[in-house]
Each structure stands twice: as C-alpha cells, then as structure tokens.
Protein backbone atom coordinates (compact mmCIF):
# COMPACT_ATOMS: atom_id res chain seq x y z
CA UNK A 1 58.81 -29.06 21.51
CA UNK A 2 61.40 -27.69 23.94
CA UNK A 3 64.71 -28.58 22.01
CA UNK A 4 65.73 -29.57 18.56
CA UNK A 5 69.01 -31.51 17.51
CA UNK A 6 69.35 -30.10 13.97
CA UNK A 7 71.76 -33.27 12.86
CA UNK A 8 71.79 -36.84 14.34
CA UNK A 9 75.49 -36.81 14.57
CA UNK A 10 74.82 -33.17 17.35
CA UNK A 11 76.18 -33.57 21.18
CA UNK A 12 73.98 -30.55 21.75
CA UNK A 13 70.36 -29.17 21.41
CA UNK A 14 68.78 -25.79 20.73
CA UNK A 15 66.73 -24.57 23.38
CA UNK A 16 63.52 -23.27 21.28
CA UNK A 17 62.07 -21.72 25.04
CA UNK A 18 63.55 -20.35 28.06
CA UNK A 19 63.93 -23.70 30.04
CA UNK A 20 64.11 -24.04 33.90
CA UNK A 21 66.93 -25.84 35.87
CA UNK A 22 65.24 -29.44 36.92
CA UNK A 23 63.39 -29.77 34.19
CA UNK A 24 63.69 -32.57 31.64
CA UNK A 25 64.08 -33.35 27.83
CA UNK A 26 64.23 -36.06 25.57
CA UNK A 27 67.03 -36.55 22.86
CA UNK A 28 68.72 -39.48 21.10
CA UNK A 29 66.07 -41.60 23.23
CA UNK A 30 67.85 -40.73 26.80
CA UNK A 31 65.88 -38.48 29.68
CA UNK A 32 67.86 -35.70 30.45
CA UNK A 33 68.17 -33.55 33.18
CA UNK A 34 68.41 -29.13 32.71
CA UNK A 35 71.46 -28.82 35.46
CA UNK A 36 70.92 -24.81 34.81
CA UNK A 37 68.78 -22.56 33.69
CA UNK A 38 69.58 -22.65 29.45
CA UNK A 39 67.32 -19.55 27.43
CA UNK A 40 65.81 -19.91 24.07
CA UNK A 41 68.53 -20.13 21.12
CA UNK A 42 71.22 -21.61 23.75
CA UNK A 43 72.88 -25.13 23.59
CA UNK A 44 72.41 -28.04 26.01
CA UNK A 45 74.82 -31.03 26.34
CA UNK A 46 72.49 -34.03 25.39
CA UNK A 47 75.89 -36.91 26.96
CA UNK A 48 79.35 -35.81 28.97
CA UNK A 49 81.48 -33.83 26.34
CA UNK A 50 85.18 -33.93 27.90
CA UNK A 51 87.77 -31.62 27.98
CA UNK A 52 89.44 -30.99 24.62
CA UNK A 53 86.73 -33.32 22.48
CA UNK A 54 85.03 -31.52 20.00
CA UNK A 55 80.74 -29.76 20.21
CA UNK A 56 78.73 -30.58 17.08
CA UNK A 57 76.08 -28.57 16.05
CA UNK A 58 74.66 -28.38 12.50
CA UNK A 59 77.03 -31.82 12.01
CA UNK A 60 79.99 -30.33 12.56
CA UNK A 61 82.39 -29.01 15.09
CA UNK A 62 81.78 -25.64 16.20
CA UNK A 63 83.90 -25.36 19.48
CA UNK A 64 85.99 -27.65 21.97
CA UNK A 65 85.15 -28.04 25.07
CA UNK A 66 87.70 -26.83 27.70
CA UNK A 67 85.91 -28.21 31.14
CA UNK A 68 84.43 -31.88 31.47
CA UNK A 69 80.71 -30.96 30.16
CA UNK A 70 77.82 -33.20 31.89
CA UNK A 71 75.17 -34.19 30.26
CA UNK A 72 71.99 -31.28 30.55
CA UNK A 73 74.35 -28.56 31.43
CA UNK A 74 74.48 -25.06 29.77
CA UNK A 75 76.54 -25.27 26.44
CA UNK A 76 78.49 -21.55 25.98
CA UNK A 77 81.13 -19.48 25.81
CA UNK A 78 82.52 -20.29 29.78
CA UNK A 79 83.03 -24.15 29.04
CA UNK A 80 83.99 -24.20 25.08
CA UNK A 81 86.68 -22.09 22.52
CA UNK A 82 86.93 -21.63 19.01
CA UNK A 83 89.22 -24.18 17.17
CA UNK A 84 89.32 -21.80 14.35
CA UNK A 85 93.19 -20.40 13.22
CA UNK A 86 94.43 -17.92 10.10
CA UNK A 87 95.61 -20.58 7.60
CA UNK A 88 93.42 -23.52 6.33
CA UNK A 89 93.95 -25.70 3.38
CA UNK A 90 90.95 -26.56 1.55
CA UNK A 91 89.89 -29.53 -1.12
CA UNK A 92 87.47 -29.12 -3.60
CA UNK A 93 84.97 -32.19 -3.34
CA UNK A 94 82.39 -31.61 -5.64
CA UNK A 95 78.81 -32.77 -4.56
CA UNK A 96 75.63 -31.72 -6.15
CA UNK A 97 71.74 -31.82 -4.69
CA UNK A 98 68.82 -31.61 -6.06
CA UNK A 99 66.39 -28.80 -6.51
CA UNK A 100 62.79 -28.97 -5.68
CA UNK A 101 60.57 -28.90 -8.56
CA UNK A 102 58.80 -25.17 -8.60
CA UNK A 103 55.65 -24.26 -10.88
CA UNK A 104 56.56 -21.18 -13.20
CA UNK A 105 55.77 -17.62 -11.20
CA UNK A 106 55.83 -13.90 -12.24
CA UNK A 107 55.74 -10.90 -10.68
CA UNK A 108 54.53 -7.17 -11.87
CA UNK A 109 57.84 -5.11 -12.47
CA UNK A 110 59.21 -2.74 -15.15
CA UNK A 111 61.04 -3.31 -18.50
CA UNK A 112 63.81 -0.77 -18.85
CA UNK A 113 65.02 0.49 -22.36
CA UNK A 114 68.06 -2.13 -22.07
CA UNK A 115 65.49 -4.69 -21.39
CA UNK A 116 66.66 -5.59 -17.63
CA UNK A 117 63.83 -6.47 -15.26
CA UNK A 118 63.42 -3.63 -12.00
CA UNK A 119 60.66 -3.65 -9.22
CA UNK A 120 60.86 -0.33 -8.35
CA UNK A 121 60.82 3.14 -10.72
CA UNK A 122 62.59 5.76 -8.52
CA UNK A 123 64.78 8.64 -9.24
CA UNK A 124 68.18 8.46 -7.01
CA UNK A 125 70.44 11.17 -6.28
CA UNK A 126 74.03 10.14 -5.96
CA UNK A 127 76.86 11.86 -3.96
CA UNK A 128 79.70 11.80 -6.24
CA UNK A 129 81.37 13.22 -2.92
CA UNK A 130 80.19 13.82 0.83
CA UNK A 131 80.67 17.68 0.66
CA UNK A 132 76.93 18.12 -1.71
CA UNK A 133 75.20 15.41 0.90
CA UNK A 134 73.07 18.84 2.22
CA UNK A 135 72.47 19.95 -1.64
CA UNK A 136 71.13 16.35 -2.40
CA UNK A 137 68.61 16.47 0.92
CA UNK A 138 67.42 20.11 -0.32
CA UNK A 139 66.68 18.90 -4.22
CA UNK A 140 65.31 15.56 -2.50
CA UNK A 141 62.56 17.87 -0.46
CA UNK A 142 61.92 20.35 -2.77
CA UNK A 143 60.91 17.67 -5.67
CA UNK A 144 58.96 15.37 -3.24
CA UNK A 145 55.32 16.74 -5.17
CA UNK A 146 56.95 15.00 -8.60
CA UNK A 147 56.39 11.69 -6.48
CA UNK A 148 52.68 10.50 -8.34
CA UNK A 149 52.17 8.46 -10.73
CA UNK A 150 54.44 5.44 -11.23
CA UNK A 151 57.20 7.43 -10.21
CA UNK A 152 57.42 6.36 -6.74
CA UNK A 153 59.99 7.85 -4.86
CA UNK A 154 63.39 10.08 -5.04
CA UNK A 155 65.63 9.13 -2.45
CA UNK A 156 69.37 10.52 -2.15
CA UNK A 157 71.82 8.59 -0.31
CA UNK A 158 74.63 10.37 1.36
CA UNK A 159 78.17 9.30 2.60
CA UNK A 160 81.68 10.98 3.70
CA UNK A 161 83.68 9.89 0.93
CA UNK A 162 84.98 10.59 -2.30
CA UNK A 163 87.35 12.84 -1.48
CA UNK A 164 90.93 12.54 0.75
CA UNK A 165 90.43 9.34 -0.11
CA UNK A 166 93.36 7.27 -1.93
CA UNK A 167 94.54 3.90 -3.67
CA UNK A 168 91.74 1.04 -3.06
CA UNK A 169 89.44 2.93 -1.12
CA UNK A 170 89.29 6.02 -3.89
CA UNK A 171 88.54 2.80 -6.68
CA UNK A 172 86.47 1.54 -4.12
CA UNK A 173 84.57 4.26 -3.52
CA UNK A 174 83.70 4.57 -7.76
CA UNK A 175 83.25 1.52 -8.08
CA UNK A 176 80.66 1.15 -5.47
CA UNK A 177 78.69 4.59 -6.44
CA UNK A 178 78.87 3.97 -10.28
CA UNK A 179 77.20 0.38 -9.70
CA UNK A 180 74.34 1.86 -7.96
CA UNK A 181 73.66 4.42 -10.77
CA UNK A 182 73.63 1.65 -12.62
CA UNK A 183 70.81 0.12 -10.53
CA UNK A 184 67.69 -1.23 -12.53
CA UNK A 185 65.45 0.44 -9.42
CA UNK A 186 66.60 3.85 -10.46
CA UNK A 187 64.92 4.81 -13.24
CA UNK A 188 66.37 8.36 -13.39
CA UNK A 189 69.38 9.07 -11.40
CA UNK A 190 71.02 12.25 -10.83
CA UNK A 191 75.00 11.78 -9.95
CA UNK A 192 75.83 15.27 -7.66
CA UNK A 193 79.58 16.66 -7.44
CA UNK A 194 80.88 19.44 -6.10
CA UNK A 195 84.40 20.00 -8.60
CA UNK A 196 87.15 20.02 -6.69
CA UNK A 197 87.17 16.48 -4.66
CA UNK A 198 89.81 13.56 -5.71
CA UNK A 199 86.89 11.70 -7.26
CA UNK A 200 86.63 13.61 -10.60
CA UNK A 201 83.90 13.65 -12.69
CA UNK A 202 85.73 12.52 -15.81
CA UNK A 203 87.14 9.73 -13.64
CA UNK A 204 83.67 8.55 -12.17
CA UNK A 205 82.43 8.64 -16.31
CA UNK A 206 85.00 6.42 -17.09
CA UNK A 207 84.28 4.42 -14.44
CA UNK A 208 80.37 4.41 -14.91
CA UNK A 209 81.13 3.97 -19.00
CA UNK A 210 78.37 3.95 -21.53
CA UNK A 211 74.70 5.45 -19.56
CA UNK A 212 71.53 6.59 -21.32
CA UNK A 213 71.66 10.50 -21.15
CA UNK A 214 67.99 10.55 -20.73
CA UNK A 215 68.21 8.21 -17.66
CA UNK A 216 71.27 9.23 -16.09
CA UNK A 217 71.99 13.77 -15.31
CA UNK A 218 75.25 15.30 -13.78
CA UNK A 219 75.37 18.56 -11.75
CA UNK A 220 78.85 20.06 -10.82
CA UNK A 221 77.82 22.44 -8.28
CA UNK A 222 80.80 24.79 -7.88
CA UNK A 223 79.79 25.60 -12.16
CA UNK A 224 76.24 27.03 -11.41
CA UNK A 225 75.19 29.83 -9.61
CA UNK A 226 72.17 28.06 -7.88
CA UNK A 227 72.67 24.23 -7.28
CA UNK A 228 69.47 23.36 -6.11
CA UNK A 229 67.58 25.11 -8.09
CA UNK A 230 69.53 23.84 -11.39
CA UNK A 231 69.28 19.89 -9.22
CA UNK A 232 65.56 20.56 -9.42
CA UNK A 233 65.24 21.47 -12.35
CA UNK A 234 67.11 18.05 -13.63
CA UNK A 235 64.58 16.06 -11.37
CA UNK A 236 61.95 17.17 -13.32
CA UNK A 237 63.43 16.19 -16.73
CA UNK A 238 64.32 12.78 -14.78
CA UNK A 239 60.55 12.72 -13.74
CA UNK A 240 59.09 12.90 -17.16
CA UNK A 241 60.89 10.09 -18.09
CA UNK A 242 60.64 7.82 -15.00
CA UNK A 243 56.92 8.63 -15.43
CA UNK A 244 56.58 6.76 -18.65
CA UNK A 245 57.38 3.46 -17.07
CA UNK A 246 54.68 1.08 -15.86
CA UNK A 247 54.45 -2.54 -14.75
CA UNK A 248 54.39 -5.67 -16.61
CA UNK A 249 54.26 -8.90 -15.92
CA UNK A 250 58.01 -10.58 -15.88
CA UNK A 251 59.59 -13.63 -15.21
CA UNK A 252 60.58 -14.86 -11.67
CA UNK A 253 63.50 -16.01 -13.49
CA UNK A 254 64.66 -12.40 -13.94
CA UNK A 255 65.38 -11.25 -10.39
CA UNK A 256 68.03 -11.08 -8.43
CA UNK A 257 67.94 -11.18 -4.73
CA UNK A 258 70.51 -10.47 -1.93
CA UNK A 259 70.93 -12.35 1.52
CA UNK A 260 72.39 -11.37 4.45
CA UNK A 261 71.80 -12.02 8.27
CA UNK A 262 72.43 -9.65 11.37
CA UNK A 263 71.59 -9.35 15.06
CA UNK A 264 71.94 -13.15 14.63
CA UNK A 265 70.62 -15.52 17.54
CA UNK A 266 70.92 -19.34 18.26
CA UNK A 267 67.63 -20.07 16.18
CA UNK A 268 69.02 -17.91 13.05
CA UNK A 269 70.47 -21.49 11.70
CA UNK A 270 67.41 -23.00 12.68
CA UNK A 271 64.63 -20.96 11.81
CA UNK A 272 65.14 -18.21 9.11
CA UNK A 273 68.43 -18.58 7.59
CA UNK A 274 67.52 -21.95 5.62
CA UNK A 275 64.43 -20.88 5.12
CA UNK A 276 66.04 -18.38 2.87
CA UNK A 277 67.74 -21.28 2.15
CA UNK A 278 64.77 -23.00 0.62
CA UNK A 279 63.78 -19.45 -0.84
CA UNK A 280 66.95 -19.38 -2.69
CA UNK A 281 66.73 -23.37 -4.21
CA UNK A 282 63.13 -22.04 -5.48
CA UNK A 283 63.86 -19.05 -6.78
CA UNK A 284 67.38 -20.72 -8.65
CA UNK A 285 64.91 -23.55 -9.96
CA UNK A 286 62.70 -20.82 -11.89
CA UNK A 287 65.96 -19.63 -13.30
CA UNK A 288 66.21 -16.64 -10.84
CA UNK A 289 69.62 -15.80 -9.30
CA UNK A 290 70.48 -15.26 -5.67
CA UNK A 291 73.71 -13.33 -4.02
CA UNK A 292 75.27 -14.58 -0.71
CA UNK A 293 78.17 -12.30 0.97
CA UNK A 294 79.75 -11.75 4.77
CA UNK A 295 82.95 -13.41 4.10
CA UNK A 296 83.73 -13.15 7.62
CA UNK A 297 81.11 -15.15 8.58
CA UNK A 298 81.21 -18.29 6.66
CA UNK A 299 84.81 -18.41 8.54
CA UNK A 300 84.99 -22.16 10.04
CA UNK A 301 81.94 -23.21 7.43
CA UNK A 302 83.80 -22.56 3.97
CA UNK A 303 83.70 -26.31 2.95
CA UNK A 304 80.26 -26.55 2.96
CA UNK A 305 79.86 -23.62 0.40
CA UNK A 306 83.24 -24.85 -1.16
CA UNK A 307 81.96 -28.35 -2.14
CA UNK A 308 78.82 -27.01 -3.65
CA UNK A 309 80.98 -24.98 -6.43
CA UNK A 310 79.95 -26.08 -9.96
CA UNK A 311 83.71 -26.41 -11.24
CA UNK A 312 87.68 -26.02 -10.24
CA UNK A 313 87.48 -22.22 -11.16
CA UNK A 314 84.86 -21.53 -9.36
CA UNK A 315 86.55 -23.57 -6.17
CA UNK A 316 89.87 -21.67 -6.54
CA UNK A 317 87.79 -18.34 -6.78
CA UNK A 318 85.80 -18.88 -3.63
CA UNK A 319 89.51 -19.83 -1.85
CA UNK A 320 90.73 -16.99 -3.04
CA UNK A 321 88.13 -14.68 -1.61
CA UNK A 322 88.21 -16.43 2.17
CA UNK A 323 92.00 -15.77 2.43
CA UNK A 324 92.26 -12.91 1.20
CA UNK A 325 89.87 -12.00 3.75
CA UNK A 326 91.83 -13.25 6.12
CA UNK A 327 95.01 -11.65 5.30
CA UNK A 328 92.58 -8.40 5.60
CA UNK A 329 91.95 -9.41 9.52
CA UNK A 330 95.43 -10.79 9.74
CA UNK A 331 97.55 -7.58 8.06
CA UNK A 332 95.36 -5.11 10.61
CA UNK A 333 96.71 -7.25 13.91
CA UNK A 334 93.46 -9.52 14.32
CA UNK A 335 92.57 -12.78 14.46
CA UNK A 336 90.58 -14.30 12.02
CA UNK A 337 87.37 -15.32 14.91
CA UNK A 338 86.93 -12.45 16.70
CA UNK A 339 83.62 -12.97 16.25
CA UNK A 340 80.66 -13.36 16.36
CA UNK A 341 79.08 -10.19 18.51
CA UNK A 342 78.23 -9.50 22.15
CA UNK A 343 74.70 -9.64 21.03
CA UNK A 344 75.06 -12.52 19.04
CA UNK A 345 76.60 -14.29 22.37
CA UNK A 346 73.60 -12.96 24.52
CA UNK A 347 71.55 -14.58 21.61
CA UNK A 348 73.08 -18.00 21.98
CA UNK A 349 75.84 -18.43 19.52
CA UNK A 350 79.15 -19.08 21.21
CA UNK A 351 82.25 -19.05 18.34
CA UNK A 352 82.01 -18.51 14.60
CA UNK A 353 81.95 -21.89 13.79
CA UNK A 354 78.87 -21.94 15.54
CA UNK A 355 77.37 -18.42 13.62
CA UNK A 356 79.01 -19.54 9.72
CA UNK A 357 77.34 -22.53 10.28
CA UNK A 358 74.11 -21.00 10.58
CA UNK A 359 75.04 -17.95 8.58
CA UNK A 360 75.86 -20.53 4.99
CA UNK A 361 71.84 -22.25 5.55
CA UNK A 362 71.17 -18.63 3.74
CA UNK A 363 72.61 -20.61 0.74
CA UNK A 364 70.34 -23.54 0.49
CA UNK A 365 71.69 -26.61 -1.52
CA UNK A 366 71.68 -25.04 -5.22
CA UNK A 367 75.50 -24.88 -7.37
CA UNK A 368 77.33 -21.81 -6.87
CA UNK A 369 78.19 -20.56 -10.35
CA UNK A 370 80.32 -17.31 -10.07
CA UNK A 371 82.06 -15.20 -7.08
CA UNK A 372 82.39 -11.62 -7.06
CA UNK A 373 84.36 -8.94 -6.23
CA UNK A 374 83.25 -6.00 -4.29
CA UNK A 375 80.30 -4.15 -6.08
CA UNK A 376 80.92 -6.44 -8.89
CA UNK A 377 77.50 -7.11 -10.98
CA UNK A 378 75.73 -10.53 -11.04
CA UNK A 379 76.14 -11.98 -14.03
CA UNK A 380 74.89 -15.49 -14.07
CA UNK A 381 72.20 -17.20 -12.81
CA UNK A 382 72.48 -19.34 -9.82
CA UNK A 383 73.65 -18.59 -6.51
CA UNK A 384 76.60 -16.29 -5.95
CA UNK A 385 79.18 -15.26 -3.58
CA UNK A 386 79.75 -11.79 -3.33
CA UNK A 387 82.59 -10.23 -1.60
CA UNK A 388 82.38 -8.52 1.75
CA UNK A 389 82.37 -8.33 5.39
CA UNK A 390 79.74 -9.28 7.91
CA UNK A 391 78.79 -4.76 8.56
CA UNK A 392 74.85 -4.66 8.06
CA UNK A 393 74.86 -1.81 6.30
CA UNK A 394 78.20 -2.21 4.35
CA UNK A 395 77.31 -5.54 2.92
CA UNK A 396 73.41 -4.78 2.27
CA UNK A 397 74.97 -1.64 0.49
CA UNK A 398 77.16 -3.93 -1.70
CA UNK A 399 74.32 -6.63 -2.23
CA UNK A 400 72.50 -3.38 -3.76
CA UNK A 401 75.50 -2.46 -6.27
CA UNK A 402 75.90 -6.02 -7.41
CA UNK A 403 72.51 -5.39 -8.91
CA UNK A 404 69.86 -7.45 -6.21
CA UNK A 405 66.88 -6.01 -6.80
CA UNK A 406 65.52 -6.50 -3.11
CA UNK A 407 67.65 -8.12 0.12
CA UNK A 408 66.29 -10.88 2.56
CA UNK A 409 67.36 -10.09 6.23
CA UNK A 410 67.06 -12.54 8.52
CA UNK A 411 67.73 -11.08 12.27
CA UNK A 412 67.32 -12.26 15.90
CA UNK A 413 67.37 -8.94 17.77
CA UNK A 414 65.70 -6.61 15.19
CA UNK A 415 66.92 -3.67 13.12
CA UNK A 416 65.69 -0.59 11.56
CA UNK A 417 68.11 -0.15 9.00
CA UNK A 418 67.13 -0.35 5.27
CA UNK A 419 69.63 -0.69 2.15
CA UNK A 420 68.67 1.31 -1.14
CA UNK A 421 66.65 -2.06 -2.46
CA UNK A 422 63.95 -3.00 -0.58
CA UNK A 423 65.27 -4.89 2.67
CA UNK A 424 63.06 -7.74 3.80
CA UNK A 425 63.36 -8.02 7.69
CA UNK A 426 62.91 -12.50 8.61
CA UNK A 427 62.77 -12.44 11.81
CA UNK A 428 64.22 -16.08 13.71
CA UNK A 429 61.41 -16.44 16.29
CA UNK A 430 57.95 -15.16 17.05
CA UNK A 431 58.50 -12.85 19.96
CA UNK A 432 60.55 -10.68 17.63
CA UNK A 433 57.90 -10.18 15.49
CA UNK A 434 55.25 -9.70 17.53
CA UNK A 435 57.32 -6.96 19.42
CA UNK A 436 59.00 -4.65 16.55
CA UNK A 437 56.35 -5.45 13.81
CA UNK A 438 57.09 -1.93 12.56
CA UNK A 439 60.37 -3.42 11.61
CA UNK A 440 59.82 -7.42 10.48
CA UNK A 441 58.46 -8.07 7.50
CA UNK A 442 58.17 -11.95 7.37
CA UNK A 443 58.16 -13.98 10.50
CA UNK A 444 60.28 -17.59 10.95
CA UNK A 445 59.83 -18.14 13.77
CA UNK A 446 57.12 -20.26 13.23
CA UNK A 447 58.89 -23.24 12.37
CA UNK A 448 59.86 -23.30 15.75
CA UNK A 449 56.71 -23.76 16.36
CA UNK A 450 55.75 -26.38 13.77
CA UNK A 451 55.97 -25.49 10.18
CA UNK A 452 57.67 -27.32 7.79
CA UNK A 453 61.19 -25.52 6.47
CA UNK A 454 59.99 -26.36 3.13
CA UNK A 455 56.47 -24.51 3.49
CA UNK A 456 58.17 -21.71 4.97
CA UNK A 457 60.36 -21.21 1.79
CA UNK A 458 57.20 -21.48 -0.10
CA UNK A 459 55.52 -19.18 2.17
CA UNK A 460 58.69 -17.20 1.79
CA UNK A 461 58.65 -17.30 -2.31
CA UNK A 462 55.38 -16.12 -2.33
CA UNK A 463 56.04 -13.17 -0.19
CA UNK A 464 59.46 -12.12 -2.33
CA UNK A 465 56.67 -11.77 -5.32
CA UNK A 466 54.34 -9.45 -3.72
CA UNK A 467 57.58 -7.30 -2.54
CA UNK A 468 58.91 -7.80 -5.97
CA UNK A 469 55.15 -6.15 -7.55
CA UNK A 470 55.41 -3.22 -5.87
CA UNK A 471 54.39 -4.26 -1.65
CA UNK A 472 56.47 -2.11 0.59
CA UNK A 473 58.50 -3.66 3.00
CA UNK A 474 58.89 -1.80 6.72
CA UNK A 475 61.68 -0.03 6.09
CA UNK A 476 60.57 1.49 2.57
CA UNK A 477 56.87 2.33 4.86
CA UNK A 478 59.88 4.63 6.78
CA UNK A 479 61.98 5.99 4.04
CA UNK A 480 64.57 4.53 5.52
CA UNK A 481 67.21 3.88 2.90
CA UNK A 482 71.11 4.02 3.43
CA UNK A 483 74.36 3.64 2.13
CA UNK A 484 77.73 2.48 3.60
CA UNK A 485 81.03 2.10 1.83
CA UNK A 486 83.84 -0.54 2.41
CA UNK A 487 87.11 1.66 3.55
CA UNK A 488 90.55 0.62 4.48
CA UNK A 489 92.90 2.86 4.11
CA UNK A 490 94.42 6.18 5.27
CA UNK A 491 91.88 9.44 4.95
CA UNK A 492 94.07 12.28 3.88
C-alpha cells in the first residue's frame, strides 16, 4: 500500500513511501497520476482542489488551497494556508463512544505509605534554586554505591530558576518543583537550597504542605559548613528507607500515564498517535487514567476534544484553557498558528490544522473528565487535559508533576531527551526505528505496513505493563532524565 485516505470524506492521501513522479495510485476508485515527486508522510490531491476551497484530511479542513490544485499533484505548504485566526467561538455538542471491552491486567509496582501506586523507587534531589545545581551533581556521584537493592537510582534534576524570578513565574516555579517532590517514583527525595534566593524555604513548605519527614529531607547549604558531605549523609538516611520498598502486584487501574508527541511527521496521525489513542481507551476501560497536554497544538482541532467532554463544566474548562492560550501567543505579538515546525514541514505536515489533527488521535475516543492547570495533580480517572505548550521537554516535565507515572512519546524524527518518569519513545514509521534504536522504544510504524490500529494498542498496552514492572525504557538505559520549567516573565 502506497497511500492511505484516513476518512472517506479526504481530498488528499498520505504517502506511506517515497513515490516517483509518473507513477500511479488508486483512491476513491479513480487511477491517478503522481505529477511530482511526493515523499513518505506528504499529501497528494486524489481530484482538482480550486483556489480558495477547503483540503480535508482526518475529515476535516486543515488548509485552503491558494493555486488551482490538479489531481496527483504535491499537497504542501507552496499551494495551501492555514485558515486558522485568534478568536473562535465554540459549542459544546456532547457525543459519547464506546470503549473496547479489556480483560483485567496488573503490573509489579510499589505501595507507598499513603497507599498510591509508583513503578519506580528512586531517591530525587530537587533544586529548590539553580545556584546548588553543582552541589546536587556532587551528592548525586558520591552516593551512586547506595544504588542496590530495590533502590534503583538517585537522579538530581537541575534548572536556572528559583531565584530573580517574580509574579507567575516565581508561583510557577513552586508549584512545578513541589509537585515533583511529591512524585510517587521518588521514594526519598531530598529538596536542596542555598538561603538567600526569592524562593524561600518556608515559602516552598507551604507550598509543598503536609510530607512524610522520613520520605522527604531539606538541606540549606549556606547553614552547614560542608554541603555535600551533610547532602550525603541525608541520602543515606533516604536510602534506608527507599530500601524497604519492594514490588507488588497492583492494579492497571492505578496508573497514570502522560502523552505527548514531538518531531512530528505526516504519519504521526496515522501511525502512532492513535495508537496511543487505542492505548489510552484500554487503559481508561481498566479504570486507569491518562493525561493529554500541548495546548498549542490541538489549535484548529479543539472541537473534537471539546465534544468528547463528559459535562458543561468540563466544556467551559477546556474553552477556557485554549483561549487563554491564545491570549498567551496573542499578548507576546504572535499569531495563534505559527506552527507547526520546520521539521515538522520537512516531515509532511503543512499548517496546524493539519498537526492538532493528528496531535488529538493521542486522545482516543474515551470522556474527558477534568482539565488541569499547570503542574496541577490528576485527580480523576479518565482522560485529562493538562495545561501547557507544545516544548518537549517543558510539557513532558509538567506531564511528570501532574503525577504520570511514565510518558508515551510518539516522534517522527527521533529524540534523545527523557523526562523524570520513564519516557516511552513510539516511533511513526519503521525506518526510524530501525535507525536510532538506542532511542525508540516501541515501533508504529508497522501499521503502515499492515497491522491493525487496534492490535497495535494492544501490542502497545502490553508494553506500558512491562515498563510499568520495572523494564527500562532507552532513555532511563542513558540516565537521561531532565527538567524544564514554563517561564514568562521578566528575570530580575
């Protein structure tokens, strides 16, 4: 199969192989001519698209054309624009699907003390500030022989804030931090300040609120004489403790997992994105929960999320989040669709209508019961929206502090980049996989090939449950684990 025509109401095709100019495909019935050479992930005209009439993909409009388009010609950015704009008016109309019927699962994770579910037992250090990010990396390496056991790993995760920082990106930057201490994964943290920055440490307690003393230690380092030696030492309480912990067999219907696309190409919407799609009506029909973010990029796709909200409030919510988002592009002096990227282009997506289109099949067909704010935890089961913008590692950072216990990652390009809970790299087609396999987990592309999208979310399901027992994904395999924090404002 050359091509596929993802809706029967498409006036283009997905090129699933580089195809030559001359040669010919079959859609809607009708032999077409290739007028040009078109590359995998790229859109063909399948009849004459006029000036000013609309391009549907994915069943609905994703551009307009601005030339006379033949039929078999090269569908991109020269001969279509965006029809997107700031302001939008939405209607909630409610529609509901069925989810498939899924055989109870567990996995092997830990039981903390408050009874929440976590698949990893790690200690994490966390910068209360940038200024200690070179103490944290000493007490990090000098406490890497208390890794045995089931304590398996301390990881410290620096950034530049936390101090000169003011207003929403100071509350921000608390916010963010103290949700990650509060992480089930970390099963000792140690929270690192330095005692004069504008993120106090009575501020940041307030902020974190009621902790377990035995699970959670505080260093000021401008108080001791030695601050790595005293960080050590409070590593190895941390360790004792961690230590105790061992796996148990828990509920599918207990974790919580993240999604989020990047290095997109034009078989994202086609390949992996809904099969995280069917991942995420599975995991929601065993009771599990699933978290869905990139505001940016469901841009010119809203209503399809939009309809699927379970009630009014949960409608006005999700409106609430897209403009405000785009009052955000707007009050900075940018439009709304300047997107998607220069590699997402050379992939084959040509506006964001085209990429949120593909970008929402990450939500599958399930209710969406609750939307978040920034760093705000998951609190009901279901799918979830989660505040934040289309960065990699900004949004994979806030997928971690709203309490996912491991992210899905579906990518076209590739990317090394992992998030403090276990990152999952999908990639959309083969040849991705077979070249970086020291960076993709799971491979899609297959169902460009073939398989069903419904196997592939089993196939998919089953894979989330060995990650979620303790398998190591690429990017843990590296020690690669990051941070990135949301900023807006003025750095003093």
């Amino acid at each position: 199969m050359q091509t596929i025509r993802i809706h029967p109401s498409d006036n283009v095709v997905v090129a699933l192989e580089d195809i030559t100019q001359g040669s010919h495909i079959t859609a809607g019935n009708k032999d077409i001519t290739i007028t040009e050479p078109v590359r995998r992930g790229h859109k063909i005209a399948i009849c004459d698209i006029m000036k000013g009439e609309p391009v549907v993909k994915y069943g609905n409009s994703i551009a307009v054309a601005v030339d006379d388009i033949k039929a078999g010609s090269w569908v991109h950015t020269h001969n279509v624009k965006t029809q997107l704009k700031e302001d939008g008016e939405y209607v909630y109309d409610h529609k509901v699907y069925d989810l498939p019927e899924v055989a109870p699962r567990t996995f092997s994770g830990y039981r903390r003390k408050d009874g929440r579910a976590a698949i990893r037992n790690e200690i994490w250090i966390i910068p209360i500030v940038g200024c200690v990010n070179g103490i944290a990396k000493q007490i990090t390496e000098q406490t890497k022989e208390l890794v045995k056991g089931t304590v398996e790993g301390i990881y410290y995760f620096p950034h530049p804030f936390g101090c000169s920082q003011l207003g929403d990106d100071l509350k921000q930057t608390k916010k963010l931090l103290a949700s990650l201490v509060r992480h089930p994964n970390a099963g000792g943290v140690l929270c690192l300040s330095l005692g004069c920055e504008n993120l106090t440490l009575p501020m940041f307690l307030e902020e974190l609120g009621d902790y377990d003393p035995e699970r959670v230690k505080f260093l000021t380092c401008q108080d001791v004489e030695d601050d790595v030696e005293a960080g050590v030492g409070l590593i190895r309480e941390l360790a004792e403790s961690v230590g105790r912990y061992s796996r148990e067999d828990i509920p599918a219907s207990e974790l919580v997992v993240g999604m989020k696309c990047g290095g997109s190409d034009g078989l994202s919407g086609i390949t992996a994105n809904p099969a995280v799609g069917r991942f995420s009506d599975r995991l929601i029909a065993l009771g599990g929960s699933t978290v869905l973010t990139e505001v940016p990029e469901m841009f010119g796709a809203e209503n399809i999320l939009f309809s699927r909200c379970r009630d009014q409030d949960v409608f006005d919510k999700a409106v609430a989040m897209v403009n405000d988002f785009k009052e955000y592009f707007v009050s900075h002096g940018q439009v709304v669709y300047e997107n998607p990227s220069p590699g997402n282009k050379e992939g084959g997506i040509t506006t964001l209508e085209d990429k949120s289109c593909g970008c929402v099949q990450k939500g599958g067909s399930a209710q969406i019961v609750d939307v978040l704010k920034y760093a705000e935890p998951v609190t009901k089961k279901g799918l979830n929206i989660l505040s934040g913008p289309g960065n990699d590692l900004v949004s994979a950072t806030d997928l971690t502090a709203a309490g996912a216990h491991l992210i899905l990652f579906t990518t076209g390009r590739g990317t090394p980049f992992g998030a403090p809970a276990p990152t999952v790299k999908i990639s959309t087609n083969t040849a991705l996989y077979e070249k970086k396999k020291s960076w993709i987990d799971f491979n899609a592309g297959s169902i460009a090939q073939g398989e069903d999208l419904d196997d592939a979310g089993s196939r998919l399901l089953d894979f989330v449950m060995e990650i979620a027992s303790g398998k190591l994904t690429k990017t843990e395999e590296h020690g690669i684990r990051e941070i990135s924090i949301f900023k807006d404002g003025v750095v003093l």
